[in-house]
PDB file of N, CA and C in Angstrom:
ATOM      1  N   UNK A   1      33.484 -17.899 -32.164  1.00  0.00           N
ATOM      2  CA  UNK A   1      34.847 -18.324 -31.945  1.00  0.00           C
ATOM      3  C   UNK A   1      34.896 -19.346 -30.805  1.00  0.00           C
ATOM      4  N   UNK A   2      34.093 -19.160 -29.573  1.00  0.00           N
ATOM      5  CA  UNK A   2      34.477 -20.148 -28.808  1.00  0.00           C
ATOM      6  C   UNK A   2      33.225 -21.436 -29.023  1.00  0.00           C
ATOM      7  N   UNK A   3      32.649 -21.299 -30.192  1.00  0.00           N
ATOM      8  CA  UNK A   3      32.017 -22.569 -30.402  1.00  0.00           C
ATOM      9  C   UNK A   3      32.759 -23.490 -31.262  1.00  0.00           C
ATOM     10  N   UNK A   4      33.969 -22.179 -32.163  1.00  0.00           N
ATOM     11  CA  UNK A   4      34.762 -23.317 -32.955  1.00  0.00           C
ATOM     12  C   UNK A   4      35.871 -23.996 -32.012  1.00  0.00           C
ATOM     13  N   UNK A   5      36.109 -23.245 -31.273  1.00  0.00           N
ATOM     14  CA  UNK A   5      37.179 -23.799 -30.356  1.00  0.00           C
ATOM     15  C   UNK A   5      37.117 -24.761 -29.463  1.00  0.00           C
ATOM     16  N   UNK A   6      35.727 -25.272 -28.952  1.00  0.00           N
ATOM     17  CA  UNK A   6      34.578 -25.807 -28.465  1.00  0.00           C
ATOM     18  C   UNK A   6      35.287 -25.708 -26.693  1.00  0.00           C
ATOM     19  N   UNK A   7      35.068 -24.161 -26.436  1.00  0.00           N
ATOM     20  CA  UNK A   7      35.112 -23.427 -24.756  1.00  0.00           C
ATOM     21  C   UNK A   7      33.594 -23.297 -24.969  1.00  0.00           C
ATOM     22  N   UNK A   8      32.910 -23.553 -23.502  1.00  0.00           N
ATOM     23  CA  UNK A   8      31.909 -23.532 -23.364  1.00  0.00           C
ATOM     24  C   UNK A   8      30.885 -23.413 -24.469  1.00  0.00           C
ATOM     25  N   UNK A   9      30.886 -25.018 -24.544  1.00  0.00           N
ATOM     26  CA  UNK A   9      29.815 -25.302 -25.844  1.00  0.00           C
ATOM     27  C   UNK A   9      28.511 -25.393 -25.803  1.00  0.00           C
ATOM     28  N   UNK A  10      28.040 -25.996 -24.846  1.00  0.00           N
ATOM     29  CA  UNK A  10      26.469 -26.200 -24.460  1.00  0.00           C
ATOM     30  C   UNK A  10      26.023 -24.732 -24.053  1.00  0.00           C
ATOM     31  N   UNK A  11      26.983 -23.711 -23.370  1.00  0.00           N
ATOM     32  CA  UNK A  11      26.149 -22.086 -23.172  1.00  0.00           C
ATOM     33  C   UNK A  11      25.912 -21.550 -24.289  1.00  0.00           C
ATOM     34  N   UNK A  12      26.858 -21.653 -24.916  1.00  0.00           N
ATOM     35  CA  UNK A  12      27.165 -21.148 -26.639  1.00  0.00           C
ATOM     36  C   UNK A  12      26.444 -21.559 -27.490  1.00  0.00           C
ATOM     37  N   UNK A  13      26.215 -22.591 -27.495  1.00  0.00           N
ATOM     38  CA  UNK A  13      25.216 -23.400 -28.116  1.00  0.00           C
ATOM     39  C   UNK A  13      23.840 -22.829 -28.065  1.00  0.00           C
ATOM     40  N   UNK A  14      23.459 -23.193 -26.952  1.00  0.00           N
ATOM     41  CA  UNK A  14      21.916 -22.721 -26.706  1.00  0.00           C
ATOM     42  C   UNK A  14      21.677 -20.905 -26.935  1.00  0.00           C
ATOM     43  N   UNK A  15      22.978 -20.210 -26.519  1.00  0.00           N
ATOM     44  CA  UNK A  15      22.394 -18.990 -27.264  1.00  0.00           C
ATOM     45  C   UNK A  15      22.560 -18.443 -28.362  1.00  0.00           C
ATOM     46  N   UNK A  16      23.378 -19.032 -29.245  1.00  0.00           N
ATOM     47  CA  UNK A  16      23.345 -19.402 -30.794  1.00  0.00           C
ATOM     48  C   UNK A  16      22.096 -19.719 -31.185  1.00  0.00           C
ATOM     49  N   UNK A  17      21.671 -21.105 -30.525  1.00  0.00           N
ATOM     50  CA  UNK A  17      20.037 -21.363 -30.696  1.00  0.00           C
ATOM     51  C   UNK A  17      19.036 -20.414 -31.249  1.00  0.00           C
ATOM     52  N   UNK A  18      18.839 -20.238 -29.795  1.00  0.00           N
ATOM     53  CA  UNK A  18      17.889 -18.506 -29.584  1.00  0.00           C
ATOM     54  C   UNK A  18      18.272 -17.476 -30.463  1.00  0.00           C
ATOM     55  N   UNK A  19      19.240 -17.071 -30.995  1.00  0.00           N
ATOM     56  CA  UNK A  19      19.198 -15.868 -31.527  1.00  0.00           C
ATOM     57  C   UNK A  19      18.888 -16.436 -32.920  1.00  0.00           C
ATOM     58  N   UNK A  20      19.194 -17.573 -33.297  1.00  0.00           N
ATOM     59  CA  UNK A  20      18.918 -17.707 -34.594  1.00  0.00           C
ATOM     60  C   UNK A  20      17.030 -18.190 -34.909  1.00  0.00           C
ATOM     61  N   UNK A  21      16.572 -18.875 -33.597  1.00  0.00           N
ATOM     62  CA  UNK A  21      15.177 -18.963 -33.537  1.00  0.00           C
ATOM     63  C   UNK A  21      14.860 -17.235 -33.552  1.00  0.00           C
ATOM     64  N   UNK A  22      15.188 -16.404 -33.269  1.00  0.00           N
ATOM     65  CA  UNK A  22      14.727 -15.174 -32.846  1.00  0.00           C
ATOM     66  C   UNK A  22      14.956 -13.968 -34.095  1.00  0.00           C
ATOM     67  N   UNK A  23      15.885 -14.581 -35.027  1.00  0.00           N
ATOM     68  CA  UNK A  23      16.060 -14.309 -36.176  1.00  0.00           C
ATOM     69  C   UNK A  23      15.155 -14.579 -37.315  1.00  0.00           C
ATOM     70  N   UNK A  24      15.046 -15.957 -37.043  1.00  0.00           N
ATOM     71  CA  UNK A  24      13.611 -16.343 -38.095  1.00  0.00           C
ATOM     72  C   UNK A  24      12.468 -15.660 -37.616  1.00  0.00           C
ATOM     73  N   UNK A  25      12.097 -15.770 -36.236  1.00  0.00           N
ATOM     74  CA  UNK A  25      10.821 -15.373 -36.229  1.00  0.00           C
ATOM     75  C   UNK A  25      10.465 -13.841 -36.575  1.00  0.00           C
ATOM     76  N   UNK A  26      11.678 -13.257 -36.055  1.00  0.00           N
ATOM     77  CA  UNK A  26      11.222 -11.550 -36.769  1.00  0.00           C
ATOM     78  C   UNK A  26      11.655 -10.989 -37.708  1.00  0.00           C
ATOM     79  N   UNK A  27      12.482 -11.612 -38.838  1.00  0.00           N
ATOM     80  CA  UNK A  27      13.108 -11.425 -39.968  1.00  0.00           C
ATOM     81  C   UNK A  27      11.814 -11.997 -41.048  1.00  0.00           C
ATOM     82  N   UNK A  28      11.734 -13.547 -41.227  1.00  0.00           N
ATOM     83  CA  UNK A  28      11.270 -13.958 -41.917  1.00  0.00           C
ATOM     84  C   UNK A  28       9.864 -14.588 -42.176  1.00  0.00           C
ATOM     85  N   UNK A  29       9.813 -15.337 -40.882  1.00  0.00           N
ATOM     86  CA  UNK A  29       8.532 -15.790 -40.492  1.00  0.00           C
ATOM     87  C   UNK A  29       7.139 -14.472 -40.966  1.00  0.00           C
ATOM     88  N   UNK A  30       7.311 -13.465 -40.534  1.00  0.00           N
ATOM     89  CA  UNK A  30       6.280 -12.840 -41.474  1.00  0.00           C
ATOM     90  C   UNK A  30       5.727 -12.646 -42.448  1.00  0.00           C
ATOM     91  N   UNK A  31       7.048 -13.092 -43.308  1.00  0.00           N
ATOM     92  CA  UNK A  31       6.269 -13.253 -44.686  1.00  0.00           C
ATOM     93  C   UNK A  31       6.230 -14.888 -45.196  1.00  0.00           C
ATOM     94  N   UNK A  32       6.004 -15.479 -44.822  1.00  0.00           N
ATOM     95  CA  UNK A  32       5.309 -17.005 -45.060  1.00  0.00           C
ATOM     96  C   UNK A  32       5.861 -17.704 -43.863  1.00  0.00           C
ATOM     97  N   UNK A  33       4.817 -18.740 -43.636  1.00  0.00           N
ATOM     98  CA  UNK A  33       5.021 -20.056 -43.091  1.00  0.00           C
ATOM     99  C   UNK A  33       6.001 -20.739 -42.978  1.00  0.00           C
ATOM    100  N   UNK A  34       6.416 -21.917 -44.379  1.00  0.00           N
ATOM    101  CA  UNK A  34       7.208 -22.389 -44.792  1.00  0.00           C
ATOM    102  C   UNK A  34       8.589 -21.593 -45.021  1.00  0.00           C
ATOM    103  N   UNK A  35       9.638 -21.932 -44.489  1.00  0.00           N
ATOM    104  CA  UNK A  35      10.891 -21.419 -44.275  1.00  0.00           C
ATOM    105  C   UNK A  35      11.470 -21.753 -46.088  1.00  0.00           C
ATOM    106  N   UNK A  36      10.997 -22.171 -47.111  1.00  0.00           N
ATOM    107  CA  UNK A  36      11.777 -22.254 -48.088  1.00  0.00           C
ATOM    108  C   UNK A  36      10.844 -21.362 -48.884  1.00  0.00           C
ATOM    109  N   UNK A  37       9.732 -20.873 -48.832  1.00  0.00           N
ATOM    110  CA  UNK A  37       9.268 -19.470 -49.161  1.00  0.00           C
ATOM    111  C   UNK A  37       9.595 -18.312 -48.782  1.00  0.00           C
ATOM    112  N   UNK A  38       9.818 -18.364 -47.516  1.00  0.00           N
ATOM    113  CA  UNK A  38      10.305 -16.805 -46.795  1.00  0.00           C
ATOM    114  C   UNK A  38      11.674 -16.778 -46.928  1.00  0.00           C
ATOM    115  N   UNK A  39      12.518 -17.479 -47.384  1.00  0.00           N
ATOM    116  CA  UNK A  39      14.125 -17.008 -47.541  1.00  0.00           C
ATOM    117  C   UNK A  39      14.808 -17.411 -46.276  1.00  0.00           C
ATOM    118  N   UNK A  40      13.963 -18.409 -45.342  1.00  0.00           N
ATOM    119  CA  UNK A  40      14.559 -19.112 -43.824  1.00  0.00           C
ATOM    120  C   UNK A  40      15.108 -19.806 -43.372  1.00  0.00           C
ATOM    121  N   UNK A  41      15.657 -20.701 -44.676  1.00  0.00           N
ATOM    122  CA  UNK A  41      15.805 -21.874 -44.375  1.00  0.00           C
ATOM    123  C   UNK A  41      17.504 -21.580 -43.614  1.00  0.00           C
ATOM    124  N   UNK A  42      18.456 -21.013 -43.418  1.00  0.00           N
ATOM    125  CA  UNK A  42      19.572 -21.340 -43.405  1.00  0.00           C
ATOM    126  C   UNK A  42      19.398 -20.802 -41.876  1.00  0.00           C
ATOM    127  N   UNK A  43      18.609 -19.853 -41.614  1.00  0.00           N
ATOM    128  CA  UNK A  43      18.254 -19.546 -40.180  1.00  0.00           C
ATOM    129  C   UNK A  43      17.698 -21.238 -39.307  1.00  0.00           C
ATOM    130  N   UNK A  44      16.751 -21.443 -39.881  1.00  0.00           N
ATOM    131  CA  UNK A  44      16.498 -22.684 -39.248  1.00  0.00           C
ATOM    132  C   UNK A  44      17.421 -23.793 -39.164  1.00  0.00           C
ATOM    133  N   UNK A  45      17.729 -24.151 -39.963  1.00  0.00           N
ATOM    134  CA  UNK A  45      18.891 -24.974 -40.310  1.00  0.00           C
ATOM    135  C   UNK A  45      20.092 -24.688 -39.166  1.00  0.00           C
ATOM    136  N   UNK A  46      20.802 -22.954 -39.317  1.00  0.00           N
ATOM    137  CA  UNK A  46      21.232 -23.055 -37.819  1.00  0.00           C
ATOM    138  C   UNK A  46      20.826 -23.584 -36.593  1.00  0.00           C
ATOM    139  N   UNK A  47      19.497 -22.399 -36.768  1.00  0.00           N
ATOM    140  CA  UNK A  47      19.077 -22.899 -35.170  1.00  0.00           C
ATOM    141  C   UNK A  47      18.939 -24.462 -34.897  1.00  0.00           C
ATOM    142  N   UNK A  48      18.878 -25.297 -35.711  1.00  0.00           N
ATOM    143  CA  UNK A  48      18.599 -26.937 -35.248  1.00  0.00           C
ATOM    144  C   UNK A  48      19.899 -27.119 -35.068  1.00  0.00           C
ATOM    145  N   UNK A  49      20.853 -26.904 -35.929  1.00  0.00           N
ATOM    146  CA  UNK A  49      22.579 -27.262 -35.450  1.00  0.00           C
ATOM    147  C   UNK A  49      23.196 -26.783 -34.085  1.00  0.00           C
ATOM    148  N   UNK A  50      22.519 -25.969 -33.652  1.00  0.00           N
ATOM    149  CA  UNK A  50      23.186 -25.136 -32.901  1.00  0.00           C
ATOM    150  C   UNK A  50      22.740 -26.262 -31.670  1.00  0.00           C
ATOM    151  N   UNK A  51      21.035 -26.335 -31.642  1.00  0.00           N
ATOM    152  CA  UNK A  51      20.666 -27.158 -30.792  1.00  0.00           C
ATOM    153  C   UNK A  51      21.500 -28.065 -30.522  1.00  0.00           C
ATOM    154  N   UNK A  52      21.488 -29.300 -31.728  1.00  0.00           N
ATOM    155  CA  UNK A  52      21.830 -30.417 -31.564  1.00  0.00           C
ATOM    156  C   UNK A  52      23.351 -30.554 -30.765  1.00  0.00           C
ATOM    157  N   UNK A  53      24.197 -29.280 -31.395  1.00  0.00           N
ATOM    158  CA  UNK A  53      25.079 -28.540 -30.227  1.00  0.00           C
ATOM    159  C   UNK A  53      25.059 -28.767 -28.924  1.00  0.00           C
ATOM    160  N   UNK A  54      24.357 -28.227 -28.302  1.00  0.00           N
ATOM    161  CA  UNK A  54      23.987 -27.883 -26.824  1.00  0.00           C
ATOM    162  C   UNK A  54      23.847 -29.275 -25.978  1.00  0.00           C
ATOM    163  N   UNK A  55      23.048 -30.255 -27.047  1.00  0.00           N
ATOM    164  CA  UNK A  55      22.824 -31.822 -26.481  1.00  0.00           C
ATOM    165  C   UNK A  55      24.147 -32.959 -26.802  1.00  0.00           C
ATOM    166  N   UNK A  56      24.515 -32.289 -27.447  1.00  0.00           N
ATOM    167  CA  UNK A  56      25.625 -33.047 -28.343  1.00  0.00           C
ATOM    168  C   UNK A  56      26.558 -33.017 -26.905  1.00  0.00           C
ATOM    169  N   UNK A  57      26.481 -31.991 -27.096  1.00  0.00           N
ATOM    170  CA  UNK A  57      28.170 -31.224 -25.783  1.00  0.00           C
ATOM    171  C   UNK A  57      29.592 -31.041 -27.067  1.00  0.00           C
ATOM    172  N   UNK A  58      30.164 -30.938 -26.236  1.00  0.00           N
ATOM    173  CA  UNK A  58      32.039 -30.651 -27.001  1.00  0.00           C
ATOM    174  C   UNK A  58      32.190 -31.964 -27.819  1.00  0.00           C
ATOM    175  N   UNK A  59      33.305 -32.092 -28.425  1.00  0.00           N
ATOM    176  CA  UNK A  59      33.823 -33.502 -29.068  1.00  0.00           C
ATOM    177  C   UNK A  59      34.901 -33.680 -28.277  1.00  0.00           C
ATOM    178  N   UNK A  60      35.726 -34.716 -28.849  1.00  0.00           N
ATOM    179  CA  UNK A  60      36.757 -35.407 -28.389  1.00  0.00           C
ATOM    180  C   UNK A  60      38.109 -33.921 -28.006  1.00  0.00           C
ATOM    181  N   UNK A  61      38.076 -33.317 -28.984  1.00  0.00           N
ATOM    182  CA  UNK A  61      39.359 -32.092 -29.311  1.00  0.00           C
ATOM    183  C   UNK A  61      38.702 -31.338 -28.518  1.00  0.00           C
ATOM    184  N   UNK A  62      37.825 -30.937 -28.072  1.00  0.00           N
ATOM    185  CA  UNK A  62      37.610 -29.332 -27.169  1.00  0.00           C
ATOM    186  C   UNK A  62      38.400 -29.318 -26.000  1.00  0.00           C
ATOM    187  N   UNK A  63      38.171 -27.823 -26.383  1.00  0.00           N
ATOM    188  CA  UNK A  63      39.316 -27.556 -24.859  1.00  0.00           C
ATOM    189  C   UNK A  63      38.169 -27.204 -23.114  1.00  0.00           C
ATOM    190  N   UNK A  64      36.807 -27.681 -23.729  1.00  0.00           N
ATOM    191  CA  UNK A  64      36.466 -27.657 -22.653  1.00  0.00           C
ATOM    192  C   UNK A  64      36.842 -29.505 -21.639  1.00  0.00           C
ATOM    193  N   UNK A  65      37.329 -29.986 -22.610  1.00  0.00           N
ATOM    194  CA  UNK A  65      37.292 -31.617 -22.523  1.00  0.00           C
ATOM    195  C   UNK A  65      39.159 -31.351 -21.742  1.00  0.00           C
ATOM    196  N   UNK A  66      39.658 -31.053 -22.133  1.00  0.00           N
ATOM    197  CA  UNK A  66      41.494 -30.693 -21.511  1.00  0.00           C
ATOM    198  C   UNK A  66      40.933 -30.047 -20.331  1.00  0.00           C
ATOM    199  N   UNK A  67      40.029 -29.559 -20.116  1.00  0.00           N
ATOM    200  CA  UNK A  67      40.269 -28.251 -19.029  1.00  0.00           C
ATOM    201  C   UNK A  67      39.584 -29.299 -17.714  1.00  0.00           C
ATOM    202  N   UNK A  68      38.898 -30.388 -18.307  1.00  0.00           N
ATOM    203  CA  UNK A  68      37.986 -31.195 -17.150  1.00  0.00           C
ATOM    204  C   UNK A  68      38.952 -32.198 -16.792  1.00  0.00           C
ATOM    205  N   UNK A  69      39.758 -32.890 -18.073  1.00  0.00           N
ATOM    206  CA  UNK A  69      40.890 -33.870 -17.708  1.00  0.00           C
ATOM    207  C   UNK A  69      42.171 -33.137 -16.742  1.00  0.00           C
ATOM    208  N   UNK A  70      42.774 -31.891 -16.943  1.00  0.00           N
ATOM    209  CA  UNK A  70      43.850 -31.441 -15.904  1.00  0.00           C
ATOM    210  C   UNK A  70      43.148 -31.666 -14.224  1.00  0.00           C
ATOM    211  N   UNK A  71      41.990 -31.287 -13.850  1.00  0.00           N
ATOM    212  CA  UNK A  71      41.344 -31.128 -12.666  1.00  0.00           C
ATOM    213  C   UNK A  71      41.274 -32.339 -11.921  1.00  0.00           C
TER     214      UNK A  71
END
Protein backbone atom coordinates (compact mmCIF):
# COMPACT_ATOMS: atom_id res chain seq x y z
CA UNK A 1 0.00 0.00 0.00
CA UNK A 2 2.50 2.57 0.67
CA UNK A 3 4.42 1.65 -2.48
CA UNK A 4 1.17 2.33 -4.38
CA UNK A 5 0.75 5.48 -2.72
CA UNK A 6 4.43 6.14 -3.29
CA UNK A 7 5.15 7.09 0.99
CA UNK A 8 8.44 6.01 1.43
CA UNK A 9 9.40 4.44 -1.78
CA UNK A 10 13.06 3.73 -1.95
CA UNK A 11 12.64 1.83 1.91
CA UNK A 12 9.74 -0.01 0.44
CA UNK A 13 11.26 -0.66 -2.44
CA UNK A 14 14.38 -2.26 -1.42
CA UNK A 15 12.51 -4.47 1.04
CA UNK A 16 10.07 -5.59 -1.48
CA UNK A 17 13.38 -6.36 -3.28
CA UNK A 18 14.73 -8.71 -0.70
CA UNK A 19 11.83 -10.54 0.14
CA UNK A 20 11.07 -11.31 -3.28
CA UNK A 21 14.99 -12.22 -3.98
CA UNK A 22 14.47 -14.33 -0.78
CA UNK A 23 11.42 -15.87 -2.16
CA UNK A 24 13.03 -17.19 -5.24
CA UNK A 25 15.89 -18.40 -3.64
CA UNK A 26 14.05 -20.70 -1.11
CA UNK A 27 10.87 -21.40 -2.90
CA UNK A 28 12.14 -22.08 -6.29
CA UNK A 29 15.65 -21.85 -7.05
CA UNK A 30 15.97 -25.46 -5.79
CA UNK A 31 14.46 -26.99 -8.22
CA UNK A 32 16.24 -25.56 -11.37
CA UNK A 33 18.48 -22.86 -12.36
CA UNK A 34 16.62 -21.12 -14.94
CA UNK A 35 13.65 -19.21 -13.42
CA UNK A 36 11.26 -20.28 -16.44
CA UNK A 37 11.79 -23.99 -15.40
CA UNK A 38 11.32 -23.65 -11.74
CA UNK A 39 7.97 -21.66 -11.90
CA UNK A 40 10.23 -18.13 -10.96
CA UNK A 41 9.85 -16.07 -13.21
CA UNK A 42 7.19 -13.60 -11.70
CA UNK A 43 9.31 -13.68 -8.41
CA UNK A 44 12.21 -12.37 -10.34
CA UNK A 45 10.50 -10.18 -12.44
CA UNK A 46 9.31 -8.55 -9.08
CA UNK A 47 12.33 -8.48 -7.49
CA UNK A 48 13.98 -6.43 -10.59
CA UNK A 49 10.83 -3.98 -10.47
CA UNK A 50 10.97 -3.47 -7.14
CA UNK A 51 14.71 -2.63 -7.56
CA UNK A 52 14.45 -0.44 -10.34
CA UNK A 53 11.95 1.12 -7.66
CA UNK A 54 14.35 1.95 -5.07
CA UNK A 55 16.73 3.76 -7.91
CA UNK A 56 13.95 5.13 -9.69
CA UNK A 57 12.66 6.97 -6.33
CA UNK A 58 8.78 8.27 -6.23
CA UNK A 59 7.22 9.88 -9.48
CA UNK A 60 5.86 13.12 -10.08
CA UNK A 61 2.25 12.22 -7.90
CA UNK A 62 3.84 10.73 -4.67
CA UNK A 63 3.10 11.97 -1.61
CA UNK A 64 6.53 11.53 -0.59
CA UNK A 65 7.23 14.42 -3.33
CA UNK A 66 4.12 16.94 -1.46
CA UNK A 67 5.58 16.13 1.84
CA UNK A 68 9.31 17.53 0.61
CA UNK A 69 7.59 20.53 -1.38
CA UNK A 70 5.38 21.85 1.98
CA UNK A 71 8.94 21.95 4.03
Amino acid sequence: MLLALGLFTRPVAFLLCGEMAVAYFMAHFPRDFFPANNGGDAAILFCFVFLYLFFAGPGAFAVDNRESARA
